[in-house]
Protein backbone atom coordinates (compact mmCIF):
# COMPACT_ATOMS: atom_id res chain seq x y z
CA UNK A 1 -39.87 12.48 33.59
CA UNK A 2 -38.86 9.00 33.32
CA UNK A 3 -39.19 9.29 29.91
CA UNK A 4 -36.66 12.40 29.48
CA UNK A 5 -34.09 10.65 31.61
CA UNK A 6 -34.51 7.23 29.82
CA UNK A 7 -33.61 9.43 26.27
CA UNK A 8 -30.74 11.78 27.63
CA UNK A 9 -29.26 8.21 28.72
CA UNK A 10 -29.81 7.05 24.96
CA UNK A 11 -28.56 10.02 23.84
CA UNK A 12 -25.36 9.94 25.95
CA UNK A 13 -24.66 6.17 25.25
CA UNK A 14 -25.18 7.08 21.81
CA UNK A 15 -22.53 9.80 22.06
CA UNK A 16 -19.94 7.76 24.04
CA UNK A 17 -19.90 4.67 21.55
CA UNK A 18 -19.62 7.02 18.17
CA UNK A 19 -16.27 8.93 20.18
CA UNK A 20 -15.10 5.22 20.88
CA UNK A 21 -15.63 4.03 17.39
CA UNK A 22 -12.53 6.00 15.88
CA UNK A 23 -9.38 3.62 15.48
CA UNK A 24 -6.68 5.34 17.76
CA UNK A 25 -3.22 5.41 15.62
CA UNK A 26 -1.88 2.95 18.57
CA UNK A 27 -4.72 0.54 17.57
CA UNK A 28 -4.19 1.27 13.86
CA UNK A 29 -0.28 0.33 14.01
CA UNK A 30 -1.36 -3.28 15.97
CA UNK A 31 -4.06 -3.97 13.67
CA UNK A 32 -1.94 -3.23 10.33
CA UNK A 33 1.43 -4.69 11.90
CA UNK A 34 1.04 -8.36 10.63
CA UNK A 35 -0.79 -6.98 7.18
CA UNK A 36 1.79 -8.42 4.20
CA UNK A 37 1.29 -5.06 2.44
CA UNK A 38 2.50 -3.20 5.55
CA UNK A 39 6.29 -3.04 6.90
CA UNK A 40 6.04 -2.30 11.02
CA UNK A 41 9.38 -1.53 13.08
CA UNK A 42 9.89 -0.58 16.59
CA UNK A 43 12.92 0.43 16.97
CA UNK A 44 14.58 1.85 20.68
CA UNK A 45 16.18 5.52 20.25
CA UNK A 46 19.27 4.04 20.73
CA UNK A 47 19.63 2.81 17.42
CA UNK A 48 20.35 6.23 16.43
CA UNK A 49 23.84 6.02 17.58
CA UNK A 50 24.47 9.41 19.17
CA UNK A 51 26.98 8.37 21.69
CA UNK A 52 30.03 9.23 19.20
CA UNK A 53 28.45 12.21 17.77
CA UNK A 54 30.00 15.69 19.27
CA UNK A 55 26.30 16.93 20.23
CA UNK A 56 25.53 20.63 22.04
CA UNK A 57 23.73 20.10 25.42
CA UNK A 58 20.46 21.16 23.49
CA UNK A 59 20.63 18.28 21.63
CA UNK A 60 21.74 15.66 24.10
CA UNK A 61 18.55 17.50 25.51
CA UNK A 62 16.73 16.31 22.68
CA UNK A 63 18.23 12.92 22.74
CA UNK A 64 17.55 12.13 26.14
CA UNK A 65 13.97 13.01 25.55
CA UNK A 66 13.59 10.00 23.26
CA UNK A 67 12.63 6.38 23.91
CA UNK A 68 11.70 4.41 20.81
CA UNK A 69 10.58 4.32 17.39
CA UNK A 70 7.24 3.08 15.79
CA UNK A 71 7.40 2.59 11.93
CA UNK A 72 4.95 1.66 9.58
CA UNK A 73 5.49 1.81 5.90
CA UNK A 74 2.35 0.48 3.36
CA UNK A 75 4.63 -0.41 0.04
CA UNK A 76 1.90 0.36 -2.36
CA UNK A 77 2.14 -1.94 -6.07
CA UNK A 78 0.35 -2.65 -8.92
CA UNK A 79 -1.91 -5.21 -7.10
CA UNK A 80 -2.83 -3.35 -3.78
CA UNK A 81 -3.86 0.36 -5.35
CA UNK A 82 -7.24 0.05 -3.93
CA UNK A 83 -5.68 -1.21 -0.58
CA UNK A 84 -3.49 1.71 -0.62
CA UNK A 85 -5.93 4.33 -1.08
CA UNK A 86 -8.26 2.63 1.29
CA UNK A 87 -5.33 2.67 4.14
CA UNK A 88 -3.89 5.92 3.11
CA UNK A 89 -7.75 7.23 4.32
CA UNK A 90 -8.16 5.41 7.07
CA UNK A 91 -4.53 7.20 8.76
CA UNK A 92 -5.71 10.66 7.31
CA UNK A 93 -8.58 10.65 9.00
CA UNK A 94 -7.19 9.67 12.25
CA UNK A 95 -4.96 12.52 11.90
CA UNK A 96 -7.87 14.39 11.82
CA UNK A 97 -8.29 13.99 15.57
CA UNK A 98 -8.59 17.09 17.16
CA UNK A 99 -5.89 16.03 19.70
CA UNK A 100 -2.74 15.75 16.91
CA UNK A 101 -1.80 19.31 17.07
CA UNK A 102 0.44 20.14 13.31
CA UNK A 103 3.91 21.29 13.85
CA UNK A 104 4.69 21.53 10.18
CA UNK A 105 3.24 20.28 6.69
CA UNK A 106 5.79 19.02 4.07
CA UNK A 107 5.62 19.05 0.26
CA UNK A 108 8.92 17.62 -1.22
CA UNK A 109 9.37 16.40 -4.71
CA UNK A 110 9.04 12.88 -3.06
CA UNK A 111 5.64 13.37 -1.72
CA UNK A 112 4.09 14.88 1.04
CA UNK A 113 3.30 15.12 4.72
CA UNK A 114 2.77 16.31 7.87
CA UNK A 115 4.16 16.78 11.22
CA UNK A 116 2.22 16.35 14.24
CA UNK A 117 2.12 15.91 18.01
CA UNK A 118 0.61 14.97 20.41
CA UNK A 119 0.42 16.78 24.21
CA UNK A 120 0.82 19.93 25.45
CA UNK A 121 3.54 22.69 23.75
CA UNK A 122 6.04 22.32 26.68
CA UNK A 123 5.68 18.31 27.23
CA UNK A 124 5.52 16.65 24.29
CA UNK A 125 4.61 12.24 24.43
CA UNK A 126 4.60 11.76 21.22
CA UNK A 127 5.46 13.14 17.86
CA UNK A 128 4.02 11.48 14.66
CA UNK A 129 5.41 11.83 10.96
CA UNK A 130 3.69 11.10 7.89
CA UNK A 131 4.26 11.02 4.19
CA UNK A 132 2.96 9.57 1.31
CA UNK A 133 3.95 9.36 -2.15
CA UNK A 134 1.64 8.68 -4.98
CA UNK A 135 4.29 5.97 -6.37
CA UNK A 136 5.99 4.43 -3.35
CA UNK A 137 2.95 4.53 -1.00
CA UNK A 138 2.76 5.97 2.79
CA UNK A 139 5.12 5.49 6.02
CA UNK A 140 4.03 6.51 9.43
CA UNK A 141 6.38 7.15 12.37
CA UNK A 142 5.63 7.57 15.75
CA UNK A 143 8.51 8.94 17.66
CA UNK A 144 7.88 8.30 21.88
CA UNK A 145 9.64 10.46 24.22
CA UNK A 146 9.16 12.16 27.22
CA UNK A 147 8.90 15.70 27.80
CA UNK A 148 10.45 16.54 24.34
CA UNK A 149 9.06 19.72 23.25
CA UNK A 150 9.00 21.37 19.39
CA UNK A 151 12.64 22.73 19.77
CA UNK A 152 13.58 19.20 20.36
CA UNK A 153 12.76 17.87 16.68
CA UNK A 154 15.23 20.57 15.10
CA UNK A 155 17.68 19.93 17.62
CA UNK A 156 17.19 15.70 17.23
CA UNK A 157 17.46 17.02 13.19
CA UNK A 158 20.81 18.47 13.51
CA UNK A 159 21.88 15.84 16.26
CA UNK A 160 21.08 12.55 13.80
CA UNK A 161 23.23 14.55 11.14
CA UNK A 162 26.38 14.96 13.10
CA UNK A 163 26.05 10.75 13.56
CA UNK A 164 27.10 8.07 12.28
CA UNK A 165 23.62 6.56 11.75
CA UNK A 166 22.94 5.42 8.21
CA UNK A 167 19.70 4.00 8.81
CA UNK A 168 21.47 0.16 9.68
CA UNK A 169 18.77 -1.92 11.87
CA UNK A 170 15.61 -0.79 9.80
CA UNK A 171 15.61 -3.55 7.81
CA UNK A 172 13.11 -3.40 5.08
CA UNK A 173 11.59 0.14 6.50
CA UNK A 174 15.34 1.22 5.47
CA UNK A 175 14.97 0.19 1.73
CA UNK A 176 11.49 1.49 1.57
CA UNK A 177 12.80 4.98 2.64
CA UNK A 178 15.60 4.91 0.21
CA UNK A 179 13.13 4.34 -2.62
């Protein structure tokens, strides 16, 4: 009996440390944030300049709901291709995670992505955006809110649109995004 109980604690320790062994995307943005190859921003929602912008009460809605930016852009060159697969991996297969829950996939003729979330349908923490091109290389945005739910991202859509925000106070995540 001792024995049995001695393995079905194995067994569970096992389990526990292979579940904590995947890098969370929190811990992947800390870890990558001082890497020369990557570009990291965090940026408060503010930035977005809404304040001017002649918004519906949906998306002030939306607006309120938001709180800050993450941004993390790999620049991929001649010299880091391997880097840039190697990376481009690693955040695919966090996305992976059974907890992002896809909105939306996007295939543009600038690369592609996805659109994912995570939290429950009606109270949405977090909403995460990636796209990679095979040329410019990969950008990752975590958008933080509270309660924002999927209504909110078309409604933030239309909202940044009617603002004056040209993408002033992203610095170098700016001019990767422009190409």
């Amino acid at each position: 009996m001792k024995h049995i109980i001695k393995s079905l604690f194995a067994v569970v320790a096992l389990v526990l440390a292979s579940c904590s062994s995947q890098q969370s995307l929190q811990e992947y943005y800390v870890d990558n944030s001082e890497n020369p190859n990557f570009i990291a921003l965090d940026v408060p929602a503010s930035i977005l300049k809404m304040e001017s912008a002649n918004l519906t009460s949906k998306q002030l809605e939306a607006v309120e709901s938001l709180r800050k930016f993450n941004m993390l852009a790999f620049r991929k060159t001649s010299e880091n291709v391997a880097e840039y697969k190697a990376e481009k991996a690693k955040v695919k297969e966090i996305l992976k995670d059974g907890e992002f829950v896809e909105l939306m996939k996007i295939n543009s003729q600038y690369g592609k992505g996805v659109i994912k979330y995570l939290g429950t349908e009606d109270a949405i923490d977090e909403v995460i955006i990636y796209g990679d091109s095979k040329d410019m290389g990969f950008a990752l945005v975590r958008v933080l809110g509270k309660d924002m739910n999927p209504a909110h991202i078309v409604q933030l859509m239309q909202a940044i649109q009617k603002s004056d925000y040209n993408g002033e106070g992203l610095g170098e995540i700016g001019k990767f995004l422009k190409g």
